[in-house]
PDB file of N, CA and C in Angstrom:
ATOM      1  N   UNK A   1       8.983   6.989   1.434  1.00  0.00           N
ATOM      2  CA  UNK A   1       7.927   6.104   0.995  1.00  0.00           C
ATOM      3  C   UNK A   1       7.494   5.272   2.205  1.00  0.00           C
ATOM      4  N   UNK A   2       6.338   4.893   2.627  1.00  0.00           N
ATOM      5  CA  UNK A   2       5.551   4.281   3.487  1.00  0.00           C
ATOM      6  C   UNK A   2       5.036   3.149   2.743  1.00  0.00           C
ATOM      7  N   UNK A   3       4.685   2.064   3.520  1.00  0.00           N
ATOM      8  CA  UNK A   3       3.906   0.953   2.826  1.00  0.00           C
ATOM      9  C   UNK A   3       3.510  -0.063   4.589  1.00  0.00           C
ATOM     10  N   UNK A   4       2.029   0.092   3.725  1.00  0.00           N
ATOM     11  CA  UNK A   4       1.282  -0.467   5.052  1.00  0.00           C
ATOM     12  C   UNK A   4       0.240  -1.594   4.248  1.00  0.00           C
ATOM     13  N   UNK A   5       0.832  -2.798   4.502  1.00  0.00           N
ATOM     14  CA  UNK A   5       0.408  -4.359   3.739  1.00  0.00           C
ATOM     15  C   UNK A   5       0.579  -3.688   2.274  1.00  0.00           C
ATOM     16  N   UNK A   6      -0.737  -3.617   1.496  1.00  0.00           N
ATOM     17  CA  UNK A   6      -0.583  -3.439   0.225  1.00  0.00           C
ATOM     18  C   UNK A   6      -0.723  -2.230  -0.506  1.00  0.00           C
ATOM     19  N   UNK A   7      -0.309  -1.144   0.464  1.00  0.00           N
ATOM     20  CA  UNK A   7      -0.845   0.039  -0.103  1.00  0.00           C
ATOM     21  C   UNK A   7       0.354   1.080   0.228  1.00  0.00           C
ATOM     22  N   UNK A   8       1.163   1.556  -0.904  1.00  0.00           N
ATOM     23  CA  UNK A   8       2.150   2.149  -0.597  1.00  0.00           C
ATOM     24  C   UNK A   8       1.535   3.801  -0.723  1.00  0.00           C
ATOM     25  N   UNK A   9       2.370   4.634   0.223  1.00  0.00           N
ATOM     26  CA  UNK A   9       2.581   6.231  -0.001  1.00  0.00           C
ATOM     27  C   UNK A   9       3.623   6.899  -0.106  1.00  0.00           C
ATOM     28  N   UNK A  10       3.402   7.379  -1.440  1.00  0.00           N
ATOM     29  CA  UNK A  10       4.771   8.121  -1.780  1.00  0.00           C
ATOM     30  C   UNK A  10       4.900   9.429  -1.917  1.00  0.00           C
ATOM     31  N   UNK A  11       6.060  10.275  -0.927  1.00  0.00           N
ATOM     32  CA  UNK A  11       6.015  12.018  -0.861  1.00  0.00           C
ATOM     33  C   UNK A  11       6.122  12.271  -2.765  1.00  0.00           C
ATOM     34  N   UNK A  12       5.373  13.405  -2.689  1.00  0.00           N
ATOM     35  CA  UNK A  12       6.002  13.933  -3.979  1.00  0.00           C
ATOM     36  C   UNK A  12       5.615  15.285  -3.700  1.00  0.00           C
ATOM     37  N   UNK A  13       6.225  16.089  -4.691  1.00  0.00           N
ATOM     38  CA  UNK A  13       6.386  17.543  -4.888  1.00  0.00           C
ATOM     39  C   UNK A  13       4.680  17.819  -4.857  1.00  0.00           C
ATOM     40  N   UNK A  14       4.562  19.233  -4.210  1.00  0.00           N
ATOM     41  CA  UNK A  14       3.626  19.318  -4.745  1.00  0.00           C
ATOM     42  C   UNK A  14       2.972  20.042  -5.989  1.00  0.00           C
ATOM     43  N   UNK A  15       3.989  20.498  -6.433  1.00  0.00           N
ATOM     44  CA  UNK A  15       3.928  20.518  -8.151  1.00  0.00           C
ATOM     45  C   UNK A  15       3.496  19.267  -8.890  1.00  0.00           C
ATOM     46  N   UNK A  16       3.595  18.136  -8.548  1.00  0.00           N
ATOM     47  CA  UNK A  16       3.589  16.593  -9.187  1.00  0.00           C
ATOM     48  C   UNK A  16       2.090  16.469  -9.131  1.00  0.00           C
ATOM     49  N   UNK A  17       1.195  17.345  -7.913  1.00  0.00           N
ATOM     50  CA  UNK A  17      -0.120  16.676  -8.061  1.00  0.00           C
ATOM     51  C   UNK A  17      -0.553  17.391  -9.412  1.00  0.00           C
ATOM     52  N   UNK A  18      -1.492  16.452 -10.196  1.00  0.00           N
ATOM     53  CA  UNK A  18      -2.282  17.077 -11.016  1.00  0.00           C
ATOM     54  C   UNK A  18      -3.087  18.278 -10.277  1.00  0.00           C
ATOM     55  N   UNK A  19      -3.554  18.806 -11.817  1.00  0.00           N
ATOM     56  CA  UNK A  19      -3.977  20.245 -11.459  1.00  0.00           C
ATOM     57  C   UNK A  19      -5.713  20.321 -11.449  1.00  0.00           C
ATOM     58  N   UNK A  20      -6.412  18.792 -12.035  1.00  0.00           N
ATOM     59  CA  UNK A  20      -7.890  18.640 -11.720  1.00  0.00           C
ATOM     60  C   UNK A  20      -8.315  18.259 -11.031  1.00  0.00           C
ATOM     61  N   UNK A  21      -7.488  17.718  -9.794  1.00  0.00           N
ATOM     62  CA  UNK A  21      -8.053  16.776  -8.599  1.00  0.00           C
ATOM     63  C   UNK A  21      -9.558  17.284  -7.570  1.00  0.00           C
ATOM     64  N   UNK A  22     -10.106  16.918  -7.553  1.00  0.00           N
ATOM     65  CA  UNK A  22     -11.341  16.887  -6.493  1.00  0.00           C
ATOM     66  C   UNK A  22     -11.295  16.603  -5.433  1.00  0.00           C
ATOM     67  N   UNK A  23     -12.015  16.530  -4.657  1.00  0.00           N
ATOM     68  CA  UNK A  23     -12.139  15.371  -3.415  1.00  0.00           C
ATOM     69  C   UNK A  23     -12.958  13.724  -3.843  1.00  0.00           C
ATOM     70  N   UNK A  24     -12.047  13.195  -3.265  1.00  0.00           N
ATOM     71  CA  UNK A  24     -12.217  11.752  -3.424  1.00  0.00           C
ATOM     72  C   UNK A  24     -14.095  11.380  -2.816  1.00  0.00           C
ATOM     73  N   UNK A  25     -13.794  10.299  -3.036  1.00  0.00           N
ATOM     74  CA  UNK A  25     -15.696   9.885  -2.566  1.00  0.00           C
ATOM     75  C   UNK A  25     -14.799   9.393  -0.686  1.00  0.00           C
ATOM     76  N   UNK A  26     -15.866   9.612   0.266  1.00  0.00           N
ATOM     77  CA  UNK A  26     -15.593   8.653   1.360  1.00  0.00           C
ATOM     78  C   UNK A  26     -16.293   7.581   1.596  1.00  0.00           C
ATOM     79  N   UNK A  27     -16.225   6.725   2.080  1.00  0.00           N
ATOM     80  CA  UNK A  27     -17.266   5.425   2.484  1.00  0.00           C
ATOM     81  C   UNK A  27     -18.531   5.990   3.454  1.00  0.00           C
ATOM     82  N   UNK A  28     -18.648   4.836   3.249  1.00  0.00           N
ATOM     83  CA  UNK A  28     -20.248   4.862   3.383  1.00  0.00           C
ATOM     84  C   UNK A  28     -20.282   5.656   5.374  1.00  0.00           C
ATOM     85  N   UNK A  29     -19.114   5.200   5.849  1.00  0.00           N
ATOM     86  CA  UNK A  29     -18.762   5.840   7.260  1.00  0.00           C
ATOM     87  C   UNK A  29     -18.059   7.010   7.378  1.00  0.00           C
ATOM     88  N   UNK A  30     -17.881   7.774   6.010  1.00  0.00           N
ATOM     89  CA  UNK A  30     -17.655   9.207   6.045  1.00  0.00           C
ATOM     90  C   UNK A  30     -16.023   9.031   6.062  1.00  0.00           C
ATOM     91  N   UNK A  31     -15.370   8.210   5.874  1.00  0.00           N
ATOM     92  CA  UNK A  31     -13.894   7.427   6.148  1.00  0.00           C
ATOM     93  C   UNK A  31     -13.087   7.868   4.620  1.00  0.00           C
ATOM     94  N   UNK A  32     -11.709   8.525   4.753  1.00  0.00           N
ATOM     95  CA  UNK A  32     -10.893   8.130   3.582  1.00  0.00           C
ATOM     96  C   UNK A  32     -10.096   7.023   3.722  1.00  0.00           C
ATOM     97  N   UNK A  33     -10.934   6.075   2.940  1.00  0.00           N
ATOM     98  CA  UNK A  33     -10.386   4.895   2.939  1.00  0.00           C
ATOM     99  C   UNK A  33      -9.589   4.397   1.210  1.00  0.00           C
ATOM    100  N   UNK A  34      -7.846   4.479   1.763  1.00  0.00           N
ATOM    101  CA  UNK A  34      -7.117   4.293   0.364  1.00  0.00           C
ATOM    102  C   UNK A  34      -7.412   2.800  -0.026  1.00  0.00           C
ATOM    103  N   UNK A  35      -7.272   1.525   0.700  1.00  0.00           N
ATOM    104  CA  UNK A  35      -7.657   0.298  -0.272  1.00  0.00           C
ATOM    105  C   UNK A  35      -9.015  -0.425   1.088  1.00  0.00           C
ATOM    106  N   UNK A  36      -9.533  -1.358   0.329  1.00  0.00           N
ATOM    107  CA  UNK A  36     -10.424  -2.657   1.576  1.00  0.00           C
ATOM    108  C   UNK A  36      -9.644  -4.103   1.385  1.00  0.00           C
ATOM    109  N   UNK A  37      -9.655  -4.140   2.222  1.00  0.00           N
ATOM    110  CA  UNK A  37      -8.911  -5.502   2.394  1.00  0.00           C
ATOM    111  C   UNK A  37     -10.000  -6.316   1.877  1.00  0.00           C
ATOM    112  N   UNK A  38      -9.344  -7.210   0.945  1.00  0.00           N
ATOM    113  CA  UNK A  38     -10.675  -7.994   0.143  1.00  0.00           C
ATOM    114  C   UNK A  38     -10.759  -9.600   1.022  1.00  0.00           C
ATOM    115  N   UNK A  39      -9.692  -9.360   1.990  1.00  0.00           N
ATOM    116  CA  UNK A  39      -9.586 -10.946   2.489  1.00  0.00           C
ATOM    117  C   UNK A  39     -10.798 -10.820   4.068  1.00  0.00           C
ATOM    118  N   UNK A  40     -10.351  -9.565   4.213  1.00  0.00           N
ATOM    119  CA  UNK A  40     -10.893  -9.409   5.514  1.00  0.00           C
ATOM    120  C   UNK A  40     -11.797  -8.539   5.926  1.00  0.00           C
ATOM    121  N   UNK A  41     -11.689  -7.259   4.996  1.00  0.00           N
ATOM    122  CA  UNK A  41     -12.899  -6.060   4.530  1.00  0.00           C
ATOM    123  C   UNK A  41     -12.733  -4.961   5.703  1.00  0.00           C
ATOM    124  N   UNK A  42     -11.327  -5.463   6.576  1.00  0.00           N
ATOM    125  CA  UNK A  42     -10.607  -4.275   6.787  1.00  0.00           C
ATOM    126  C   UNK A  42      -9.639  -3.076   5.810  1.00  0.00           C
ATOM    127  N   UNK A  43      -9.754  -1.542   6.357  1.00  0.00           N
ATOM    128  CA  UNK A  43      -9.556  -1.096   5.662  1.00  0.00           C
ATOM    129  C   UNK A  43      -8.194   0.091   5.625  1.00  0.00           C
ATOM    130  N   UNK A  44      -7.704   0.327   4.954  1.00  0.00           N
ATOM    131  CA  UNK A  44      -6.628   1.232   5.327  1.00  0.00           C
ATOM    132  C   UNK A  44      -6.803   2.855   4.777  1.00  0.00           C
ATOM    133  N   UNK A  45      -7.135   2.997   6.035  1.00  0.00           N
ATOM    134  CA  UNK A  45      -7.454   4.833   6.164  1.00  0.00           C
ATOM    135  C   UNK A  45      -6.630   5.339   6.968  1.00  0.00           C
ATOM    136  N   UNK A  46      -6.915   7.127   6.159  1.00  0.00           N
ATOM    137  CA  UNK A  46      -6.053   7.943   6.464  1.00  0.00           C
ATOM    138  C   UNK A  46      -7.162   8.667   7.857  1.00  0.00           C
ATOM    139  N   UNK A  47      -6.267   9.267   8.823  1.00  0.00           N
ATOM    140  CA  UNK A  47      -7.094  10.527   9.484  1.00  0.00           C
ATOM    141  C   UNK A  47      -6.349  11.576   9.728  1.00  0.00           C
ATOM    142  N   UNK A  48      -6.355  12.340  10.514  1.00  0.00           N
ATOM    143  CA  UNK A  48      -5.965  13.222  11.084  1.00  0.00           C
ATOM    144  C   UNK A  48      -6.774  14.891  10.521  1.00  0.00           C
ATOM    145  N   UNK A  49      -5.412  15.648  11.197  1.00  0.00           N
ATOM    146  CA  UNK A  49      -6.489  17.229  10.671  1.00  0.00           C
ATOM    147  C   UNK A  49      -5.354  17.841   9.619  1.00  0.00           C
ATOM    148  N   UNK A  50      -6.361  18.345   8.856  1.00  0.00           N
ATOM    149  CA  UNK A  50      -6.378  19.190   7.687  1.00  0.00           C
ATOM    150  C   UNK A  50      -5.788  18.395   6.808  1.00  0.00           C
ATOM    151  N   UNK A  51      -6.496  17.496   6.007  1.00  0.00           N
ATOM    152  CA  UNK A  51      -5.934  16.037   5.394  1.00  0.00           C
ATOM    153  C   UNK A  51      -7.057  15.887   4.271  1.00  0.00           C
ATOM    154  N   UNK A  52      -6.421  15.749   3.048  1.00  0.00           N
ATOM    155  CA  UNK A  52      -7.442  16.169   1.757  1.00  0.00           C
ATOM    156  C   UNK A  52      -7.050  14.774   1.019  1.00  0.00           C
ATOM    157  N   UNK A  53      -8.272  13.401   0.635  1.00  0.00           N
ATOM    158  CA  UNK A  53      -7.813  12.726   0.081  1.00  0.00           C
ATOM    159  C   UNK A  53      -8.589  13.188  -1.369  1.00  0.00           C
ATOM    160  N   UNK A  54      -7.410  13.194  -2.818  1.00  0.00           N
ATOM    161  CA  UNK A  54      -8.102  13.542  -3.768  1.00  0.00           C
ATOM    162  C   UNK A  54      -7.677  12.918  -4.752  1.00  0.00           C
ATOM    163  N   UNK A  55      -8.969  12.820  -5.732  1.00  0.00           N
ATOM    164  CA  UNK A  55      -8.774  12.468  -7.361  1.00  0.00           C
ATOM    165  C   UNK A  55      -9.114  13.276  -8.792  1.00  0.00           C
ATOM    166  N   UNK A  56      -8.773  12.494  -9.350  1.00  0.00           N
ATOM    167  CA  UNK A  56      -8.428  12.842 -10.979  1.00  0.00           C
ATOM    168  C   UNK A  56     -10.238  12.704 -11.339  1.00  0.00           C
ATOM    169  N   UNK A  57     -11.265  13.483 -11.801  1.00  0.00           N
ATOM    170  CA  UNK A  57     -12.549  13.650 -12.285  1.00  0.00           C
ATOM    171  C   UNK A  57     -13.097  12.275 -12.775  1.00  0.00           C
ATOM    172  N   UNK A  58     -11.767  12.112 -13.214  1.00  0.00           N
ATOM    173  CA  UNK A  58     -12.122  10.912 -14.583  1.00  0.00           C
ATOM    174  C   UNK A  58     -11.312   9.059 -13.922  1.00  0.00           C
ATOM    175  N   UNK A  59     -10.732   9.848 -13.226  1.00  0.00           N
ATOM    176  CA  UNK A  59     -10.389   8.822 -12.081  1.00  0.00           C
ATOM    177  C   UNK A  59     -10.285   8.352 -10.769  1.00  0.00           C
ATOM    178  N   UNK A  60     -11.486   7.550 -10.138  1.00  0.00           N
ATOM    179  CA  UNK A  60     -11.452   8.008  -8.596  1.00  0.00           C
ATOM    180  C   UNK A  60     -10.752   7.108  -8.249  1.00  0.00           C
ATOM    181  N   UNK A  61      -9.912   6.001  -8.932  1.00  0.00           N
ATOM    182  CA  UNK A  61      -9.216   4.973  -7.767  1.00  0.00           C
ATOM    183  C   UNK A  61      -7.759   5.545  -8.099  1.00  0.00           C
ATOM    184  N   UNK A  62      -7.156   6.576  -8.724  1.00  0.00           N
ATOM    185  CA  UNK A  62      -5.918   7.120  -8.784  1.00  0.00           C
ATOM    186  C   UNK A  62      -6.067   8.050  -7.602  1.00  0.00           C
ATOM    187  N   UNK A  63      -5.392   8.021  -6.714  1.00  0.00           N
ATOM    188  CA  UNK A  63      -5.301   8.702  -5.195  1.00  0.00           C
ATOM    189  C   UNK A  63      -4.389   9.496  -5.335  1.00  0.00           C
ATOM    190  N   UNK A  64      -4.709  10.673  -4.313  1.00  0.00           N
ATOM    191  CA  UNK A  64      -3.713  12.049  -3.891  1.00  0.00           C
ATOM    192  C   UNK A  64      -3.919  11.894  -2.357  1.00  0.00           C
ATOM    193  N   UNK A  65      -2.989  12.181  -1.962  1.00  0.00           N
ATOM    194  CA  UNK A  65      -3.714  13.003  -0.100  1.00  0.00           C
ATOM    195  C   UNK A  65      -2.652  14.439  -0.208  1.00  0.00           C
ATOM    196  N   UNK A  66      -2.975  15.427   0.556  1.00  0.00           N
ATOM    197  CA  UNK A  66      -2.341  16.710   0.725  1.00  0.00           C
ATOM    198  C   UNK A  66      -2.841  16.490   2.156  1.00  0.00           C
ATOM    199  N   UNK A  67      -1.700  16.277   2.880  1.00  0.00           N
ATOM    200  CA  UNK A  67      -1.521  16.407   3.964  1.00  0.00           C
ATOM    201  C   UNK A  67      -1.177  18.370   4.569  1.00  0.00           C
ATOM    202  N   UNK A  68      -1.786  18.956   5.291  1.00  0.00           N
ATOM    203  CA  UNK A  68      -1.336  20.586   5.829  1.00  0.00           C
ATOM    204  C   UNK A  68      -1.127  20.022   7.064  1.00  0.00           C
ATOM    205  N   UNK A  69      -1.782  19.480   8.197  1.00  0.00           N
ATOM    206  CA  UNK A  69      -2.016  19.805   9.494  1.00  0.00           C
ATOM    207  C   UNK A  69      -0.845  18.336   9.396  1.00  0.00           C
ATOM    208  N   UNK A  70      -1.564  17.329  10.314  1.00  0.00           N
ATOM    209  CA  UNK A  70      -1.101  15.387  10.240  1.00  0.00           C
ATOM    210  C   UNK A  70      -1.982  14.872   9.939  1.00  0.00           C
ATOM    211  N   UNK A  71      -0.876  13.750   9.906  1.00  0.00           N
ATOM    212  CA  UNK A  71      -2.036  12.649   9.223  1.00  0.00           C
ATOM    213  C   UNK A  71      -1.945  11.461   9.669  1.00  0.00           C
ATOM    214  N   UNK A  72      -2.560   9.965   9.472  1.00  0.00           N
ATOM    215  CA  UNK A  72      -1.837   8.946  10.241  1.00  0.00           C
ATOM    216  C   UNK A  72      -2.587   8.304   9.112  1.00  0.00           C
ATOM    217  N   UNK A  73      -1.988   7.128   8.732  1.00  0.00           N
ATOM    218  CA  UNK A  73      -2.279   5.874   8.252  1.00  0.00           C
ATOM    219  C   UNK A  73      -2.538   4.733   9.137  1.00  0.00           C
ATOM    220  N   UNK A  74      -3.958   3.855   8.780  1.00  0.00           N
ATOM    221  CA  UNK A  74      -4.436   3.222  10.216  1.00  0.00           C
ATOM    222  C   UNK A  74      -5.015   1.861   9.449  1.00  0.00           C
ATOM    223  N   UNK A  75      -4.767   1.086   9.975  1.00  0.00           N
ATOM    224  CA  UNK A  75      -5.669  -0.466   9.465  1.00  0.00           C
ATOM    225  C   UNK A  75      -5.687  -0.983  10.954  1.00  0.00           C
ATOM    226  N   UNK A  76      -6.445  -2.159  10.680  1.00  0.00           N
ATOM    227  CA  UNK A  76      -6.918  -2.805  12.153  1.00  0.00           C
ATOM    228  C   UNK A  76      -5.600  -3.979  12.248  1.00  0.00           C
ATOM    229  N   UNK A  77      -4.769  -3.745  11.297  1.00  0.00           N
ATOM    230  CA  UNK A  77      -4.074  -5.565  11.538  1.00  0.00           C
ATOM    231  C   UNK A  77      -2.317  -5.024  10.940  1.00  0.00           C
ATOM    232  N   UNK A  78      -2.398  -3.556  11.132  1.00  0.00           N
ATOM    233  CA  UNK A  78      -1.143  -3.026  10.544  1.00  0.00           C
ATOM    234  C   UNK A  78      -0.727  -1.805  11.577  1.00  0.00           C
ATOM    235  N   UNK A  79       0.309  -1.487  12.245  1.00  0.00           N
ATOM    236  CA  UNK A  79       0.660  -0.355  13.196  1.00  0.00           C
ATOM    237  C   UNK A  79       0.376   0.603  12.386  1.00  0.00           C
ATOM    238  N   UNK A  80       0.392   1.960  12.831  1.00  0.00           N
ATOM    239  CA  UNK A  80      -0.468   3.098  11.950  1.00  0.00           C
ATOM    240  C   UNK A  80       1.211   3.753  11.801  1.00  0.00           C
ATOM    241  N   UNK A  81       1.031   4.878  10.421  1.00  0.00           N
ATOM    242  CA  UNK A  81       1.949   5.445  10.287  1.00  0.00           C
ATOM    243  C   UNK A  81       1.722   6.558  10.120  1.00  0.00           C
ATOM    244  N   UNK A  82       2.793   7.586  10.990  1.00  0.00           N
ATOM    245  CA  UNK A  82       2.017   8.826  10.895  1.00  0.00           C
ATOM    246  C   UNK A  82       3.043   9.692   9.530  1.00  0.00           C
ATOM    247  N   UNK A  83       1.721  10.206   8.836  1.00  0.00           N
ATOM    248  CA  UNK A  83       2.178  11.044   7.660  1.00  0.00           C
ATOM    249  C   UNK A  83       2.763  12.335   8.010  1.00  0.00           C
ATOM    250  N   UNK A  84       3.317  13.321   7.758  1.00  0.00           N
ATOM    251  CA  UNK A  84       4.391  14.874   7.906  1.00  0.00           C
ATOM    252  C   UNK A  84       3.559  15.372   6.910  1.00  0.00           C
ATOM    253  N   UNK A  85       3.126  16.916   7.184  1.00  0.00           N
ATOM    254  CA  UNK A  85       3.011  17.231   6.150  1.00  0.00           C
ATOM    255  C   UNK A  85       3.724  17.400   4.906  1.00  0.00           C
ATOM    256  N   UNK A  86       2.526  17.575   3.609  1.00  0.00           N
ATOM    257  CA  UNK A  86       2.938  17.402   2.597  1.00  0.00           C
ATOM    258  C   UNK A  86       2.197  16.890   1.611  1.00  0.00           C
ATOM    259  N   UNK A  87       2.261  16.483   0.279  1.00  0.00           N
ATOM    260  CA  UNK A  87       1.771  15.828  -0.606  1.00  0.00           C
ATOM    261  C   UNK A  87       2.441  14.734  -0.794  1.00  0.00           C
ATOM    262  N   UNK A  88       1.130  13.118  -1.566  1.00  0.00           N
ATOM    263  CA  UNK A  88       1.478  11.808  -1.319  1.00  0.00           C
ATOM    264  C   UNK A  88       0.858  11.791  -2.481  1.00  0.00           C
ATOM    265  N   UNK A  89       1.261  10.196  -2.890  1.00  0.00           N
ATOM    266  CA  UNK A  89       0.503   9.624  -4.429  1.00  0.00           C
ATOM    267  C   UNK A  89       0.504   8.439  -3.927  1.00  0.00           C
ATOM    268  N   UNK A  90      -0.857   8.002  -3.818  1.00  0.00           N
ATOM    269  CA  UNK A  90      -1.297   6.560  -3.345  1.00  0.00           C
ATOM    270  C   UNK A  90      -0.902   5.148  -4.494  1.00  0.00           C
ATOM    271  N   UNK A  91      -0.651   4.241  -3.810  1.00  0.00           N
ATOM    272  CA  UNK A  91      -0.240   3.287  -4.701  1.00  0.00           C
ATOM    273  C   UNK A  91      -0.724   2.060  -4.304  1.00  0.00           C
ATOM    274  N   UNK A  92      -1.435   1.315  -5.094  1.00  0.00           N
ATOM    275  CA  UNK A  92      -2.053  -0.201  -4.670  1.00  0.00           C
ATOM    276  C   UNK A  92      -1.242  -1.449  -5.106  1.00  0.00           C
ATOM    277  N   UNK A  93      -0.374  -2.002  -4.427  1.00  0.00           N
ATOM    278  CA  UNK A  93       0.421  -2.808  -5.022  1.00  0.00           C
ATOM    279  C   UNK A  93      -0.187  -3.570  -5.332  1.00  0.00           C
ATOM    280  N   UNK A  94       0.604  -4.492  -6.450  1.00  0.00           N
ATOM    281  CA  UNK A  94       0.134  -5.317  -7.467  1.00  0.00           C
ATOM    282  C   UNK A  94       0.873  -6.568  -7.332  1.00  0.00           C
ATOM    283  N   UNK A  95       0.106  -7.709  -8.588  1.00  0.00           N
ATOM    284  CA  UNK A  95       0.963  -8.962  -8.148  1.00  0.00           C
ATOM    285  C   UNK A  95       0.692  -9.414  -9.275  1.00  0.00           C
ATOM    286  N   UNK A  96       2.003 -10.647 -10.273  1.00  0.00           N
ATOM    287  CA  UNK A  96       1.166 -11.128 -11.306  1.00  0.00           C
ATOM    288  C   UNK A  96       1.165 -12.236 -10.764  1.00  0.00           C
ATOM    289  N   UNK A  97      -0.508 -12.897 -11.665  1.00  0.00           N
ATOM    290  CA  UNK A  97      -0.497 -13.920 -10.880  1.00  0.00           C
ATOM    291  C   UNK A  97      -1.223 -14.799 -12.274  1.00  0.00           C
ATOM    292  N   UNK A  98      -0.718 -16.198 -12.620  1.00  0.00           N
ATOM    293  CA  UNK A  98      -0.815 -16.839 -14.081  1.00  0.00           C
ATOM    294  C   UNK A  98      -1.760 -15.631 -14.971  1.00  0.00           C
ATOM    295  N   UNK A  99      -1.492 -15.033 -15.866  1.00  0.00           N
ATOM    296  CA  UNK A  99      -2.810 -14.693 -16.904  1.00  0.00           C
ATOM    297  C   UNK A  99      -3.881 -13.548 -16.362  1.00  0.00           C
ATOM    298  N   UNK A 100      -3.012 -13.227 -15.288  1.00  0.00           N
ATOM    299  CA  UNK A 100      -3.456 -11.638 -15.004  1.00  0.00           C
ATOM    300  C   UNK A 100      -2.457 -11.024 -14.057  1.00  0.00           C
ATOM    301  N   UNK A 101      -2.696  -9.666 -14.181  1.00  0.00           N
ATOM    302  CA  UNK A 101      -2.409  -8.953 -13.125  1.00  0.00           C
ATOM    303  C   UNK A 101      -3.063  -8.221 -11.913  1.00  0.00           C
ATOM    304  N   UNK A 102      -3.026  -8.378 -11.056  1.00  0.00           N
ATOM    305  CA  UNK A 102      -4.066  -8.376  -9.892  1.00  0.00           C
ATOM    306  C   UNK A 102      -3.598  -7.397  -8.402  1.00  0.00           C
ATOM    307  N   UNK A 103      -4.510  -6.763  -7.786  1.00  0.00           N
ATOM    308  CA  UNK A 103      -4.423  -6.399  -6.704  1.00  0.00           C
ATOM    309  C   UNK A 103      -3.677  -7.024  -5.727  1.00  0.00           C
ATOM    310  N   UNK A 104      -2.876  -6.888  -5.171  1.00  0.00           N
ATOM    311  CA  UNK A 104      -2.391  -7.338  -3.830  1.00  0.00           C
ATOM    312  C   UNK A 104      -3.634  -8.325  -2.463  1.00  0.00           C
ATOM    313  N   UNK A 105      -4.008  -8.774  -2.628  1.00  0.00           N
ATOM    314  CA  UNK A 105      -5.008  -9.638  -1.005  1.00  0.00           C
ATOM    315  C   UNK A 105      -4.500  -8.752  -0.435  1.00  0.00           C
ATOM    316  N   UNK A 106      -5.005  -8.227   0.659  1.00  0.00           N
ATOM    317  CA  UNK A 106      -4.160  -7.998   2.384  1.00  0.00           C
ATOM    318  C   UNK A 106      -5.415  -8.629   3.334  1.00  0.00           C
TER     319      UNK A 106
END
């Protein structure tokens, strides 16, 4: 498991990915970007080659990546981590905070 500020990645089988996934949307800079930093509107993206970030039809903020080639995890205010191939399940940590439950700030 990896975790870079608020956004964890976790190996899983790749039997575990669902079987409807798509390709995810990219930003507006062509970027797979897993969260935006809402404090700072930096962002934590993946790159490298042969690197598939994907979702559920019916859900685009539930994340996959299928890593084949590498991959690296990159923010402007976090050391980058480089992914192995494989399959990941993106995770946005959470926080409670009085009378809700809420996204993580980074």
């Amino acid at each position: 498991m990896f975790r870079q500020g608020d956004v964890l990645v976790v190996p899983i089988a790749r039997e575990e990915l669902p079987a409807d996934l798509m390709p995810a949307p990219r930003d507006r800079r062509n970027r797979m970007v897993l969260a935006l930093g809402e404090a700072t509107g930096h962002a934590h993206v993946v790159t490298g080659e042969r690197v598939a970030m994907l979702c559920p039809p019916d859900d685009p903020g539930r994340l996959f990546l299928l890593i084949e080639g590498y991959g690296r995890l990159v923010h402007e205010e976090h050391g980058p981590i480089s992914l192995a191939p494989g399959a990941y399940r993106v995770v946005r940590q959470r926080e409670y905070f009085p009378g809700a439950i809420r996204p993580v700030a980074d």
